[in-house]
N, C-alpha and C. Protein backbone atom coordinates (compact mmCIF):
# COMPACT_ATOMS: atom_id res chain seq x y z
N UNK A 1 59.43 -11.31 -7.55
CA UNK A 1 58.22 -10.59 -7.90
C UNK A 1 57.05 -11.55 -7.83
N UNK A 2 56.03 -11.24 -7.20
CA UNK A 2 54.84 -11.94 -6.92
C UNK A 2 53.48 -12.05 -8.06
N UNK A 3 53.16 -12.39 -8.79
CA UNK A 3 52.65 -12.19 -9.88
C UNK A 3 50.97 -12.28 -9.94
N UNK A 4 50.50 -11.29 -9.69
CA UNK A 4 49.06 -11.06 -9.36
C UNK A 4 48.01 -12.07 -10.09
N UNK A 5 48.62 -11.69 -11.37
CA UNK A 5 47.74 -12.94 -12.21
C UNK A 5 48.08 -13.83 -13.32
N UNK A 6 47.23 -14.77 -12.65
CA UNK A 6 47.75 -15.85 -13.21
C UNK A 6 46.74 -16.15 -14.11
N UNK A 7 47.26 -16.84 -15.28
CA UNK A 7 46.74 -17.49 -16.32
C UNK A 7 46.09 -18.64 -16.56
N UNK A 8 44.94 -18.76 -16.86
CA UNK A 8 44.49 -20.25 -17.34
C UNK A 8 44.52 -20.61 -18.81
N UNK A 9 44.55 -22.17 -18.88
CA UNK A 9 44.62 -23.23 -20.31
C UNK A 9 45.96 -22.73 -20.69
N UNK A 10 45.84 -22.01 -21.73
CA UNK A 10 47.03 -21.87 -23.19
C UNK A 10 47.51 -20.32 -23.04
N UNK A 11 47.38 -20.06 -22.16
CA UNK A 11 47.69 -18.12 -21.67
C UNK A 11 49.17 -17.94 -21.29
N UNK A 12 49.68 -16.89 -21.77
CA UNK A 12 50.63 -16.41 -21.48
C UNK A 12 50.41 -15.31 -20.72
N UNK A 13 51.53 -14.91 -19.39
CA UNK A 13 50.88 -13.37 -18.82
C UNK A 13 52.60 -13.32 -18.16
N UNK A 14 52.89 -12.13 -19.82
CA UNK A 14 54.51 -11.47 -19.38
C UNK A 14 54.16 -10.16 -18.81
N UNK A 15 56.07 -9.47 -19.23
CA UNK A 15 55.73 -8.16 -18.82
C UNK A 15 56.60 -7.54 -20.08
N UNK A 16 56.12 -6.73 -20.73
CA UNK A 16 56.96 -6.06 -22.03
C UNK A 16 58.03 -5.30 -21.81
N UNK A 17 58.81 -5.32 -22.47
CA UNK A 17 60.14 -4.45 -22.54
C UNK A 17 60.14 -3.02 -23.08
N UNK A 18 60.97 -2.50 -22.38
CA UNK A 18 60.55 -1.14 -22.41
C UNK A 18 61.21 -0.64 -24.02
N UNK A 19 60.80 0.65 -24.94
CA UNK A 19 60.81 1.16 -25.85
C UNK A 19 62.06 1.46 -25.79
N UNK A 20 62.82 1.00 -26.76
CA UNK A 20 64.20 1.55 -26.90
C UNK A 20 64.10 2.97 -27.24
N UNK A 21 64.85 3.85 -26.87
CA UNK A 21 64.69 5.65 -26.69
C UNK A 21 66.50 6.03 -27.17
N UNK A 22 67.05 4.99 -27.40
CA UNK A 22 68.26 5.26 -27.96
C UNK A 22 68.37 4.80 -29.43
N UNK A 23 68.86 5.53 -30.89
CA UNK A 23 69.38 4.11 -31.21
C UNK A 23 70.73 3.72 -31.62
N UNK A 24 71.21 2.86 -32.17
CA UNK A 24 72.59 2.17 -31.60
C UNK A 24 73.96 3.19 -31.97
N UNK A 25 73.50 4.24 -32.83
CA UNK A 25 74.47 4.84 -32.51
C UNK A 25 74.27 6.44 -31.47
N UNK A 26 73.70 6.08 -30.86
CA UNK A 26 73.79 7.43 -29.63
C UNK A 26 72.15 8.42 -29.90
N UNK A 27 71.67 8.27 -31.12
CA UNK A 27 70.91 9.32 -31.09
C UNK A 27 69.89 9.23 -30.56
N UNK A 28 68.99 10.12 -29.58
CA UNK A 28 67.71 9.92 -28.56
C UNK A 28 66.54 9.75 -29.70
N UNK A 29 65.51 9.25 -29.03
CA UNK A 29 64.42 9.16 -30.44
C UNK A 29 63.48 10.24 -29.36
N UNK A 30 62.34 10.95 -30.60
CA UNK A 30 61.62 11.35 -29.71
C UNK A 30 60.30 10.58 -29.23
N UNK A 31 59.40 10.75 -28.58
CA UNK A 31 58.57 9.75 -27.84
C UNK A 31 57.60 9.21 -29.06
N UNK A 32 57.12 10.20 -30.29
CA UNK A 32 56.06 9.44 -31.29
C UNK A 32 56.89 8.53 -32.02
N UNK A 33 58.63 8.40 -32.28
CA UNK A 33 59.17 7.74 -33.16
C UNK A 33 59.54 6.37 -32.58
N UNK A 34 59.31 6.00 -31.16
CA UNK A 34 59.62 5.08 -30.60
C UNK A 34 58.58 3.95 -31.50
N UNK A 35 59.34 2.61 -31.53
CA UNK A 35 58.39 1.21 -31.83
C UNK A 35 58.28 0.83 -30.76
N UNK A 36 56.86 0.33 -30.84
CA UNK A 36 56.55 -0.89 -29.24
C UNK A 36 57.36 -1.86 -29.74
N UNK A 37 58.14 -2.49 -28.58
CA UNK A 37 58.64 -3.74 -28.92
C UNK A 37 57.60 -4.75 -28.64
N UNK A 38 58.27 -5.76 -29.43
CA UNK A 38 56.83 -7.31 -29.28
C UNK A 38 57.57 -8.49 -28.38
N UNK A 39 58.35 -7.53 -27.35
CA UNK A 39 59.26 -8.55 -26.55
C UNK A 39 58.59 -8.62 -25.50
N UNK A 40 58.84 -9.32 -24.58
CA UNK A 40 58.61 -9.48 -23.11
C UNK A 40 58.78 -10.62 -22.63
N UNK A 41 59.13 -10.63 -21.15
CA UNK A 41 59.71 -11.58 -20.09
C UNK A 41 58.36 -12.37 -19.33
N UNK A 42 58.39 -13.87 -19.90
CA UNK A 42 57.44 -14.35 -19.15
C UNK A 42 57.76 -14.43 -17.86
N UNK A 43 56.14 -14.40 -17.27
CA UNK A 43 56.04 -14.40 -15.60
C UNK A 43 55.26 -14.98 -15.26
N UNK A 44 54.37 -15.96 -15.88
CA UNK A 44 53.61 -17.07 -15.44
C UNK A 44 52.84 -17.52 -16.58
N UNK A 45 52.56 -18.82 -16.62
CA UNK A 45 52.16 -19.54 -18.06
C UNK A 45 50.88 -20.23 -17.47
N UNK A 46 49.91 -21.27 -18.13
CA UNK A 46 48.44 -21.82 -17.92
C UNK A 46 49.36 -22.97 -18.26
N UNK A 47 48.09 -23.94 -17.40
CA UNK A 47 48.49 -25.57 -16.85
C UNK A 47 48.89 -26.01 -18.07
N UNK A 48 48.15 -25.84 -19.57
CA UNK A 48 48.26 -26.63 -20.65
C UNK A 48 49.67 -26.04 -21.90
N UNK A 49 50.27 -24.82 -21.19
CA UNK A 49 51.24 -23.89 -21.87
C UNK A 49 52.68 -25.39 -22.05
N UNK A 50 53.07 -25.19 -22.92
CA UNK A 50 54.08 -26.56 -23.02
C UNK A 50 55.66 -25.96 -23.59
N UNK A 51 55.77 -25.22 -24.76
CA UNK A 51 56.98 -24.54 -24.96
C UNK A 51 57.29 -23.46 -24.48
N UNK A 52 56.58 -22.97 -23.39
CA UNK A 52 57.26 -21.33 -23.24
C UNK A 52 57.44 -21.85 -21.45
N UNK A 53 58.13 -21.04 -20.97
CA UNK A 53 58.38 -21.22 -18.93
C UNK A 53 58.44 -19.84 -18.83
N UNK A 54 58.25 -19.69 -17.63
CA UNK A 54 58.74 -18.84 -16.50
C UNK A 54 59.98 -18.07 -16.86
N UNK A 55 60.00 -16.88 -17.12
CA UNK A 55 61.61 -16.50 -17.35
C UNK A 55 61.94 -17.00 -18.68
N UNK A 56 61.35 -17.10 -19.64
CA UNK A 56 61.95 -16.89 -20.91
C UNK A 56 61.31 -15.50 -21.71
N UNK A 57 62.30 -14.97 -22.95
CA UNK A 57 62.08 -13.31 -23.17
C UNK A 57 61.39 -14.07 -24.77
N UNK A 58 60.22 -13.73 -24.87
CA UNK A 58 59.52 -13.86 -26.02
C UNK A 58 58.91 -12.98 -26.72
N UNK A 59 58.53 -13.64 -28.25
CA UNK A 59 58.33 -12.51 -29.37
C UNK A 59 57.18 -13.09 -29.63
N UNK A 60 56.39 -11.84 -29.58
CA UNK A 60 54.63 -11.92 -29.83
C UNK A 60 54.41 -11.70 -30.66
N UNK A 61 53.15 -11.50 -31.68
CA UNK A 61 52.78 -10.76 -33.05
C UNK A 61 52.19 -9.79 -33.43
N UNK A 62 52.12 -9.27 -32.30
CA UNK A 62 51.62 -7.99 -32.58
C UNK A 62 50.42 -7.55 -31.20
N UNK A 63 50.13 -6.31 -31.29
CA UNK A 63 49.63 -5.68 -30.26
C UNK A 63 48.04 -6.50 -30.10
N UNK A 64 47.41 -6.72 -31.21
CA UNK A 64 46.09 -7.17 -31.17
C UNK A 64 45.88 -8.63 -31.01
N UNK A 65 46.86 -8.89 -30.64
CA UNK A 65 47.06 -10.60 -30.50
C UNK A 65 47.19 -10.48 -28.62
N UNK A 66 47.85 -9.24 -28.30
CA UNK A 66 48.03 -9.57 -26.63
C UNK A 66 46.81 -8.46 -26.24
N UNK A 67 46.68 -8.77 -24.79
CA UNK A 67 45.60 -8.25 -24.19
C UNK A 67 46.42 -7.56 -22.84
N UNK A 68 46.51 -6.54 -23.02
CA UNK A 68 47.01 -5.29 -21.72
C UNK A 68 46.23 -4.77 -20.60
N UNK A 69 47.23 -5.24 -19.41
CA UNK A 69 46.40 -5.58 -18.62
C UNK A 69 47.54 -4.41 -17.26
N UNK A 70 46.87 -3.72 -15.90
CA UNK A 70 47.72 -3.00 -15.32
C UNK A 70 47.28 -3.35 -14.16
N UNK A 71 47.96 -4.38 -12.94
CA UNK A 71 47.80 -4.98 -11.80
C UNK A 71 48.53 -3.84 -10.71
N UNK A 72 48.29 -3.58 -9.59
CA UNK A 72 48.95 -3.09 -8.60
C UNK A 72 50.21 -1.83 -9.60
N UNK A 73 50.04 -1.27 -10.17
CA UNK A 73 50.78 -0.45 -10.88
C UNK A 73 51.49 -1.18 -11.75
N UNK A 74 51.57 -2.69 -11.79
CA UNK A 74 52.12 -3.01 -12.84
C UNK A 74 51.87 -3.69 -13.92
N UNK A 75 52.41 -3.38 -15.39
CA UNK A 75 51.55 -3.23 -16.68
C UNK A 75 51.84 -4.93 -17.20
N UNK A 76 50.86 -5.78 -17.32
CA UNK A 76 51.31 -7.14 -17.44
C UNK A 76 50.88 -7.04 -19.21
N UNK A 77 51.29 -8.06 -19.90
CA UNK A 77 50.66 -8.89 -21.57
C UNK A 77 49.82 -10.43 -20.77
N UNK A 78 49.02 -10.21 -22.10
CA UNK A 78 48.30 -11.53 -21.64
C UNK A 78 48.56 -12.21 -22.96
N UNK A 79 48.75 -13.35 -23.46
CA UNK A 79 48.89 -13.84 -24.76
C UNK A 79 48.57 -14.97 -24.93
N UNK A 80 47.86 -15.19 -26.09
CA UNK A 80 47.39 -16.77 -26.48
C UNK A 80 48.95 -17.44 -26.76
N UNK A 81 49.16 -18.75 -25.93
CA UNK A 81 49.92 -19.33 -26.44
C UNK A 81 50.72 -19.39 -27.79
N UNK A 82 49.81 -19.72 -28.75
CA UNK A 82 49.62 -19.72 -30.54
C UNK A 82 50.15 -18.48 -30.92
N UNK A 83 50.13 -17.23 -30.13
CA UNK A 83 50.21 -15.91 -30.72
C UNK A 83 52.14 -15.84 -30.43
N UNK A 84 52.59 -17.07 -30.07
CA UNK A 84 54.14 -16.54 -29.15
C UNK A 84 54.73 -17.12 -30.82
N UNK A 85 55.19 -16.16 -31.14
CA UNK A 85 56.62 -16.71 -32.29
C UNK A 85 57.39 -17.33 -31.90
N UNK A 86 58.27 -16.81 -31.19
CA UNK A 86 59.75 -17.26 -30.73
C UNK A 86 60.33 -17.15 -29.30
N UNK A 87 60.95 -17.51 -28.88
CA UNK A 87 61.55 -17.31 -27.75
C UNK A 87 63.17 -16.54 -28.19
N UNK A 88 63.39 -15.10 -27.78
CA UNK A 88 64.80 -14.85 -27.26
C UNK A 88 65.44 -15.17 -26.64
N UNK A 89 66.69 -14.86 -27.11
CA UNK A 89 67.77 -15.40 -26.02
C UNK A 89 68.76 -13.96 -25.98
């Protein structure tokens, strides 16, 4: 995947994971009961970014911390470095 945009300094620019619509035991949710998840798969980091890479699945803090952004049909996060909690595994 070719990644339209790229980030400068301390920027993160993933792509979020989609709304779980199941939950773990079988039952469908309907579309207002879904949570945004605060996950997503980085896809390109800024020159000065130091703990996060390419291809790691990270946890943000919330919606007003990332900046949503929709390139060529596809829906990117933009995130201050500082704003990344954790990295998944």
């Amino acid at each position: 995947m070719s990644v339209k945009v790229q980030p400068l300094a301390e920027y993160v620019v993933a792509v979020p994971e989609e709304a779980q619509t199941k939950t773990a035991s079988g039952l469908y949710l309907p579309g207002g009961a879904t949570e945004k998840p605060k996950v997503a798969k980085v896809v390109a980091v800024g020159k000065e970014v130091v703990d996060v890479k390419v291809g790691d699945r990270i946890l943000y803090k919330n919606d007003y911390e990332a900046t949503n952004v929709k390139v060529d049909g596809e829906t990117y996060i933009i995130v201050y470095v500082k704003n990344v909690i954790a990295t998944v595994n």
